[in-house]
PDB file of N, CA and C in Angstrom:
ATOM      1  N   UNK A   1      21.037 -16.406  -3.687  1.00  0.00           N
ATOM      2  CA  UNK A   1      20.025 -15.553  -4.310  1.00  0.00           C
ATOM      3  C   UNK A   1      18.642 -16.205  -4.190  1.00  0.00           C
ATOM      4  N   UNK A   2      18.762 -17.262  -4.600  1.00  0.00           N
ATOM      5  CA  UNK A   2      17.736 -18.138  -4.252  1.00  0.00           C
ATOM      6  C   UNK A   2      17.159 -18.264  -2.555  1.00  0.00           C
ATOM      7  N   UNK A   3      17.997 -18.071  -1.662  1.00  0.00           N
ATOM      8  CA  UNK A   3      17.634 -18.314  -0.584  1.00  0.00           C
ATOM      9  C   UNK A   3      16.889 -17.025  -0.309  1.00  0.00           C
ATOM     10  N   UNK A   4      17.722 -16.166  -0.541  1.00  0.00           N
ATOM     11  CA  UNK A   4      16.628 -14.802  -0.386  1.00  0.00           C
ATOM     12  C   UNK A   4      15.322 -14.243  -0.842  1.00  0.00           C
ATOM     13  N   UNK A   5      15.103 -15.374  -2.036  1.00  0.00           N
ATOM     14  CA  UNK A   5      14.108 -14.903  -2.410  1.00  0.00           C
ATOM     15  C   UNK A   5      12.957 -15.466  -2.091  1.00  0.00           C
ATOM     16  N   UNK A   6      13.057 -17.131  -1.574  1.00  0.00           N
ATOM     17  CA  UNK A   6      12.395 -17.649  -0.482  1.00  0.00           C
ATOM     18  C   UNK A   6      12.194 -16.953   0.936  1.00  0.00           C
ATOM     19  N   UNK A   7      13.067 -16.180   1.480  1.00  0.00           N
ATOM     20  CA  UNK A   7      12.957 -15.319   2.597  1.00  0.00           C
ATOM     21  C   UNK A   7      12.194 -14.748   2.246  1.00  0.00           C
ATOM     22  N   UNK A   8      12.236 -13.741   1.423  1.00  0.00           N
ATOM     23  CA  UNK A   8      11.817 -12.857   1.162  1.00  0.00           C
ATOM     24  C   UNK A   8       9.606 -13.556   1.201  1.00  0.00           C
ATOM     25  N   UNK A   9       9.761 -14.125   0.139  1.00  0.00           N
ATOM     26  CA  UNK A   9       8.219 -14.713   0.037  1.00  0.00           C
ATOM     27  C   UNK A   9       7.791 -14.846   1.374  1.00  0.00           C
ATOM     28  N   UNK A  10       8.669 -15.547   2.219  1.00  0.00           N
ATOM     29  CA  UNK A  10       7.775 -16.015   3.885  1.00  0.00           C
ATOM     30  C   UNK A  10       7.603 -14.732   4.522  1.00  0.00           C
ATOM     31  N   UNK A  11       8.561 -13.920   4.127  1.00  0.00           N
ATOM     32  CA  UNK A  11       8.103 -12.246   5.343  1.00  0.00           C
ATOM     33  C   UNK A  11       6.844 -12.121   4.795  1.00  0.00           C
ATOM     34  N   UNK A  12       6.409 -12.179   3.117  1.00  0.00           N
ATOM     35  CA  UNK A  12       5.669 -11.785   2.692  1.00  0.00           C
ATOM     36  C   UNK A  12       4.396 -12.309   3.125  1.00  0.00           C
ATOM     37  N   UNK A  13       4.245 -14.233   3.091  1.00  0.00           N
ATOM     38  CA  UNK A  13       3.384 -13.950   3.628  1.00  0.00           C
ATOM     39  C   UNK A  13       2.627 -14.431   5.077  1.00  0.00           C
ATOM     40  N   UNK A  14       3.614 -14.144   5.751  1.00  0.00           N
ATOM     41  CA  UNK A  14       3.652 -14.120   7.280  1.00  0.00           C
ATOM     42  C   UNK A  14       2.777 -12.071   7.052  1.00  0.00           C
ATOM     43  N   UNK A  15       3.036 -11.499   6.671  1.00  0.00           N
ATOM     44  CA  UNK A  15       2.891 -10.051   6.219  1.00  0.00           C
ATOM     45  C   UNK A  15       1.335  -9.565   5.848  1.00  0.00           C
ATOM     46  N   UNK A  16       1.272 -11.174   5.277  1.00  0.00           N
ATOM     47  CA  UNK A  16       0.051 -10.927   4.220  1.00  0.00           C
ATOM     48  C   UNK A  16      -1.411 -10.652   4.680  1.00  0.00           C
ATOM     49  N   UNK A  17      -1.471 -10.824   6.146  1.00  0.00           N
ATOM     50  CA  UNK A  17      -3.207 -10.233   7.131  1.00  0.00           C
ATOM     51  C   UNK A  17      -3.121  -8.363   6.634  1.00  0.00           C
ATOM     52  N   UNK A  18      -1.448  -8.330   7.322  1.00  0.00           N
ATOM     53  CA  UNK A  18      -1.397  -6.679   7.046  1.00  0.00           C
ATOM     54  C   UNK A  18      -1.016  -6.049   5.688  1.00  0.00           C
ATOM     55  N   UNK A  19      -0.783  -7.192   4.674  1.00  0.00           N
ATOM     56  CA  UNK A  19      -1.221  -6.235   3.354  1.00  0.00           C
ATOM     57  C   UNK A  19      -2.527  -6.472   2.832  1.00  0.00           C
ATOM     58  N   UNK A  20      -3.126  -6.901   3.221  1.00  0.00           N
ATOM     59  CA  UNK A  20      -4.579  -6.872   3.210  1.00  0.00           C
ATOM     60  C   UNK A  20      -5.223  -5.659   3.687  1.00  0.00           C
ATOM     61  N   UNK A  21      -4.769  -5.587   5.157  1.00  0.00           N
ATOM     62  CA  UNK A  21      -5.639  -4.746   5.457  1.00  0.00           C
ATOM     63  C   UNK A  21      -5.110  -3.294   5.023  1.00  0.00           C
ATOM     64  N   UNK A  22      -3.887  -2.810   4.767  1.00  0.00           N
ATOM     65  CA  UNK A  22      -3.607  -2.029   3.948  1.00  0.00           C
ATOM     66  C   UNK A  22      -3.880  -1.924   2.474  1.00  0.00           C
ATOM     67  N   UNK A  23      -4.345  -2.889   1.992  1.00  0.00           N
ATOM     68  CA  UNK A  23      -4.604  -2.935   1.045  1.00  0.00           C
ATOM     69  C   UNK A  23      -6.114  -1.852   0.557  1.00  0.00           C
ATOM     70  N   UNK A  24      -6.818  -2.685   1.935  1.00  0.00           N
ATOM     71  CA  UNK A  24      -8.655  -2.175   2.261  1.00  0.00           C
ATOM     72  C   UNK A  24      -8.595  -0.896   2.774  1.00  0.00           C
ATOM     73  N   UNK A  25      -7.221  -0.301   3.594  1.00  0.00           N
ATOM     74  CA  UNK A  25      -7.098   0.874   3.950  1.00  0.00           C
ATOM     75  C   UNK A  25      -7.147   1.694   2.082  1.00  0.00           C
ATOM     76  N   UNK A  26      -6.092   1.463   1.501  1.00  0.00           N
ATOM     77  CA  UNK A  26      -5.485   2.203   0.326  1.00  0.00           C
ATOM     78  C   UNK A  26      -6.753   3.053  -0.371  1.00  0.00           C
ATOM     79  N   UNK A  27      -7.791   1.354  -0.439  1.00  0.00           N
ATOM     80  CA  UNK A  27      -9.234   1.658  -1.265  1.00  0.00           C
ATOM     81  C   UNK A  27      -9.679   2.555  -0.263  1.00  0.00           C
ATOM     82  N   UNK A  28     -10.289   2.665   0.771  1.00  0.00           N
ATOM     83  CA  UNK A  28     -10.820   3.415   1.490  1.00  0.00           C
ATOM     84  C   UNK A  28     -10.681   4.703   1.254  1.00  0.00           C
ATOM     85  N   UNK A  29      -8.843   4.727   1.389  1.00  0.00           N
ATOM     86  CA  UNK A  29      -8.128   6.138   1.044  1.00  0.00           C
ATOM     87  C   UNK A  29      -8.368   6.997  -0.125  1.00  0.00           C
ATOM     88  N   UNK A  30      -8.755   6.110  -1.406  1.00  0.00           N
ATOM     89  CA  UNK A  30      -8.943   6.365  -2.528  1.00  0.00           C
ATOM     90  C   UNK A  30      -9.894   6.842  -3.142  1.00  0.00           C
ATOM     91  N   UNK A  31     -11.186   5.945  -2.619  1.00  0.00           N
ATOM     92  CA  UNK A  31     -12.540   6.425  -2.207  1.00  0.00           C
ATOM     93  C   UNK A  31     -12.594   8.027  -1.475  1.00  0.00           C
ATOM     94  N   UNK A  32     -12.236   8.170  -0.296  1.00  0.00           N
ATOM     95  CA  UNK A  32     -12.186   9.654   0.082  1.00  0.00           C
ATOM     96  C   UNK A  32     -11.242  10.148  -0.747  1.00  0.00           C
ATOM     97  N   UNK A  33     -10.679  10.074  -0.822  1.00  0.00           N
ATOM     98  CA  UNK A  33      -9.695  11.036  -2.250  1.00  0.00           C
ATOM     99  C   UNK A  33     -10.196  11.631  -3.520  1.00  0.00           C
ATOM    100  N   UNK A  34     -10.880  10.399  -3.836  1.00  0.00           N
ATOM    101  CA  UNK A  34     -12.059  10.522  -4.848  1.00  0.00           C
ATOM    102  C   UNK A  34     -12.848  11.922  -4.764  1.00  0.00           C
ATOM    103  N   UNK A  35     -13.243  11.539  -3.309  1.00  0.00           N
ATOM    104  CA  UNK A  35     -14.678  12.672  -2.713  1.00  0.00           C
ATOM    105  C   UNK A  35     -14.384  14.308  -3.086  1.00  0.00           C
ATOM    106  N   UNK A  36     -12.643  14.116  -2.092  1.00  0.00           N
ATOM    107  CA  UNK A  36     -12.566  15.226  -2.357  1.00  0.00           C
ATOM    108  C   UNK A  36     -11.737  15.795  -3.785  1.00  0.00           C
ATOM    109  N   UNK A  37     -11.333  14.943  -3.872  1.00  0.00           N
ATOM    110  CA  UNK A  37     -11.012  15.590  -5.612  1.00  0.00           C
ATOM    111  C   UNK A  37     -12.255  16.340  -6.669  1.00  0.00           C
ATOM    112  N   UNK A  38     -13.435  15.295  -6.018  1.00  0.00           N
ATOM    113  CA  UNK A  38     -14.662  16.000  -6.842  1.00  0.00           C
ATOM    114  C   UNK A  38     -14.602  17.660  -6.665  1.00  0.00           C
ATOM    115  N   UNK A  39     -14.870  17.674  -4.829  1.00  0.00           N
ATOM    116  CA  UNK A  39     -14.679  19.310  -4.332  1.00  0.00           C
ATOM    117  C   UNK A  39     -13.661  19.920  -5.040  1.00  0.00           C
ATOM    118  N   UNK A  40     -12.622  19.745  -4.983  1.00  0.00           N
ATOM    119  CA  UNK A  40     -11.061  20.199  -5.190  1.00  0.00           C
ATOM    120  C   UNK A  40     -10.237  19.720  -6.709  1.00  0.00           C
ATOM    121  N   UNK A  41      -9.071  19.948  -7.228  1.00  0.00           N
ATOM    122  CA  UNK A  41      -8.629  19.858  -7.924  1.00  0.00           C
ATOM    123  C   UNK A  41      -8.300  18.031  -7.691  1.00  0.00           C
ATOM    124  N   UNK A  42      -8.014  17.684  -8.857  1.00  0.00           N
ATOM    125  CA  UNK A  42      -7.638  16.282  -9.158  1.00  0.00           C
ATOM    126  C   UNK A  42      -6.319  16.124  -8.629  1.00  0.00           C
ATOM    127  N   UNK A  43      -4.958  16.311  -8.037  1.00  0.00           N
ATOM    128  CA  UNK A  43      -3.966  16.400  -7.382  1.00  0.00           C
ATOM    129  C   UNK A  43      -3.527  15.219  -6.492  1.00  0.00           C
ATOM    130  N   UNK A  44      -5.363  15.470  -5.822  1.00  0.00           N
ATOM    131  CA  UNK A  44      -4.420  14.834  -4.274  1.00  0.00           C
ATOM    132  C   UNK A  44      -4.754  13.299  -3.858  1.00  0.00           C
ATOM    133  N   UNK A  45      -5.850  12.547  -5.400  1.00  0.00           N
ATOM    134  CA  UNK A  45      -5.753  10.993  -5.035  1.00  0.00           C
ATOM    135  C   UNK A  45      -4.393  10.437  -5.353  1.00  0.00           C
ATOM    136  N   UNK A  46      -3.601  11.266  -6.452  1.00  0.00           N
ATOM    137  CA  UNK A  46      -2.192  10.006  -6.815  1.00  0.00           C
ATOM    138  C   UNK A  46      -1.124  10.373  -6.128  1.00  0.00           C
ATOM    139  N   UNK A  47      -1.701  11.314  -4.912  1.00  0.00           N
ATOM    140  CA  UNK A  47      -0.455  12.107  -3.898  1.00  0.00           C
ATOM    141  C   UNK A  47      -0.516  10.818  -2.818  1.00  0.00           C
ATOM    142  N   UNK A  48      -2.247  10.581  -2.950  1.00  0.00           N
ATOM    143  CA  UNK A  48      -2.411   9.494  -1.373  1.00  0.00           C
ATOM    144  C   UNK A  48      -1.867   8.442  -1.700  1.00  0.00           C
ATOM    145  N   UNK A  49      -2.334   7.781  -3.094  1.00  0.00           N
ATOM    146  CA  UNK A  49      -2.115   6.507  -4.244  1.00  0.00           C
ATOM    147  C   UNK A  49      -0.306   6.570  -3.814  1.00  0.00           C
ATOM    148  N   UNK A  50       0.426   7.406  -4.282  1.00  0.00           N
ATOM    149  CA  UNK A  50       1.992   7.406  -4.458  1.00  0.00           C
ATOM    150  C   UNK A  50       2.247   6.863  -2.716  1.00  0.00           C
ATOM    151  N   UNK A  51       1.477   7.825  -1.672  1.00  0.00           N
ATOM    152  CA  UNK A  51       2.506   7.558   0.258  1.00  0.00           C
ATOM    153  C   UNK A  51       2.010   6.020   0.049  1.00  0.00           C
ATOM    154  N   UNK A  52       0.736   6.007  -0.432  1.00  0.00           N
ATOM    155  CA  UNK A  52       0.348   4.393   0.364  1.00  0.00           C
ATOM    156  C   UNK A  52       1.000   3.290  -0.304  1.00  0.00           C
ATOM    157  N   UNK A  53       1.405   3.175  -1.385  1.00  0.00           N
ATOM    158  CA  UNK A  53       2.336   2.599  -2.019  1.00  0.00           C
ATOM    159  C   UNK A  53       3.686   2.547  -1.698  1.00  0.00           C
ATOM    160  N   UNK A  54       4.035   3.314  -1.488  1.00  0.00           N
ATOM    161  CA  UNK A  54       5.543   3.879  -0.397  1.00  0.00           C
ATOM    162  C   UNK A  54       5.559   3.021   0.789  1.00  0.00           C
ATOM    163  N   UNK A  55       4.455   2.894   1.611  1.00  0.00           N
ATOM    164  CA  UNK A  55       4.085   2.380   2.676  1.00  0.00           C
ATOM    165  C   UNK A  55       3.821   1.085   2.686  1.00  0.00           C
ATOM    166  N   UNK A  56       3.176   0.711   1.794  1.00  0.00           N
ATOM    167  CA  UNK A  56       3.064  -0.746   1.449  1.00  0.00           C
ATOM    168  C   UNK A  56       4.527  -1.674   0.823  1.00  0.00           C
ATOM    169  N   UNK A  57       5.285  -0.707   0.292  1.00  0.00           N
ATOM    170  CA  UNK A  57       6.595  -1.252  -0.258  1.00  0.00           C
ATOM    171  C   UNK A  57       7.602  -1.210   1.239  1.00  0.00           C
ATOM    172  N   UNK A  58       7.399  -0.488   2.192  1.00  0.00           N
ATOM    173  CA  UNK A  58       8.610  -0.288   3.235  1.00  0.00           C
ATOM    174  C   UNK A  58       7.728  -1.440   4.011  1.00  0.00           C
ATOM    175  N   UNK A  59       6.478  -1.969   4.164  1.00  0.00           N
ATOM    176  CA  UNK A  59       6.433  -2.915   4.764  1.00  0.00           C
ATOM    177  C   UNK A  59       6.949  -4.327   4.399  1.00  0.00           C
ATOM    178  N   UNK A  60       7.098  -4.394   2.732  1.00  0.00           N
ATOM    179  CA  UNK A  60       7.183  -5.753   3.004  1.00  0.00           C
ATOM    180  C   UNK A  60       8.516  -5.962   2.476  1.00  0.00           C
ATOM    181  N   UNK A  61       9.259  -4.936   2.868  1.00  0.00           N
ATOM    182  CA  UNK A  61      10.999  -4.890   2.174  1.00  0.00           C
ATOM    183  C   UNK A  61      11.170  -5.004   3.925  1.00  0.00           C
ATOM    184  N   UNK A  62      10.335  -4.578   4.712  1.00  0.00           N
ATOM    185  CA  UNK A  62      10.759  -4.777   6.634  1.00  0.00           C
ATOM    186  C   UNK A  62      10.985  -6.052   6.967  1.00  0.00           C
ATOM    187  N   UNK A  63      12.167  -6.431   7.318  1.00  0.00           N
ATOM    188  CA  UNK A  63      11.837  -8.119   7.837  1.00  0.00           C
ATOM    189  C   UNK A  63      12.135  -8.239   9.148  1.00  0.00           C
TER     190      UNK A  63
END
Protein backbone atom coordinates (compact mmCIF):
# COMPACT_ATOMS: atom_id res chain seq x y z
CA UNK A 1 0.00 0.00 0.00
CA UNK A 2 2.72 1.96 0.83
CA UNK A 3 4.50 1.27 -2.31
CA UNK A 4 1.69 2.54 -4.26
CA UNK A 5 1.35 5.41 -2.81
CA UNK A 6 4.92 6.41 -3.46
CA UNK A 7 4.13 5.43 -7.16
CA UNK A 8 1.54 7.08 -7.22
CA UNK A 9 3.34 10.64 -5.89
CA UNK A 10 6.25 10.13 -8.70
CA UNK A 11 3.52 9.86 -11.68
CA UNK A 12 2.40 12.84 -9.94
CA UNK A 13 5.13 14.65 -10.07
CA UNK A 14 6.84 13.60 -13.14
CA UNK A 15 2.93 14.96 -14.22
CA UNK A 16 3.34 18.06 -12.48
CA UNK A 17 4.61 20.68 -15.81
CA UNK A 18 1.12 19.28 -17.14
CA UNK A 19 -0.93 19.93 -14.10
CA UNK A 20 0.18 23.17 -14.16
CA UNK A 21 -0.50 23.93 -17.26
CA UNK A 22 -3.93 22.53 -16.92
CA UNK A 23 -4.23 24.03 -14.11
CA UNK A 24 -3.62 27.79 -16.11
CA UNK A 25 -5.84 26.21 -18.78
CA UNK A 26 -8.90 25.54 -16.01
CA UNK A 27 -8.43 29.47 -14.91
CA UNK A 28 -8.47 30.59 -18.36
CA UNK A 29 -11.56 28.33 -18.85
CA UNK A 30 -13.18 29.90 -15.96
CA UNK A 31 -12.43 33.34 -16.79
CA UNK A 32 -14.33 32.82 -20.24
CA UNK A 33 -17.03 31.03 -18.49
CA UNK A 34 -17.28 33.83 -16.33
CA UNK A 35 -17.76 36.13 -19.57
CA UNK A 36 -20.23 34.25 -20.77
CA UNK A 37 -22.27 33.46 -17.87
CA UNK A 38 -22.50 37.31 -17.52
CA UNK A 39 -24.30 37.11 -21.25
CA UNK A 40 -26.12 33.86 -20.40
CA UNK A 41 -27.47 32.04 -17.51
CA UNK A 42 -25.05 31.00 -14.62
CA UNK A 43 -25.05 27.06 -15.69
CA UNK A 44 -22.22 26.69 -17.74
CA UNK A 45 -18.94 27.78 -15.47
CA UNK A 46 -19.50 24.60 -12.95
CA UNK A 47 -20.39 22.49 -16.22
CA UNK A 48 -16.62 23.61 -17.49
CA UNK A 49 -15.31 23.64 -13.55
CA UNK A 50 -16.95 19.78 -13.19
CA UNK A 51 -15.10 18.29 -17.30
CA UNK A 52 -11.87 20.07 -16.22
CA UNK A 53 -11.71 18.47 -13.02
CA UNK A 54 -12.71 15.13 -14.57
CA UNK A 55 -9.77 15.75 -16.76
CA UNK A 56 -7.38 16.70 -14.38
CA UNK A 57 -8.33 13.58 -12.15
CA UNK A 58 -8.01 10.97 -15.35
CA UNK A 59 -4.63 12.51 -15.78
CA UNK A 60 -3.05 11.88 -12.81
CA UNK A 61 -4.87 8.43 -11.94
CA UNK A 62 -2.96 7.73 -15.91
CA UNK A 63 0.31 6.10 -15.25
Amino acid sequence: LKLVNSVRLIVVATNQWMLMMLLTAILMIRKLSKKMADKENKQQPSQVWKMSMCSLYSNTQHS
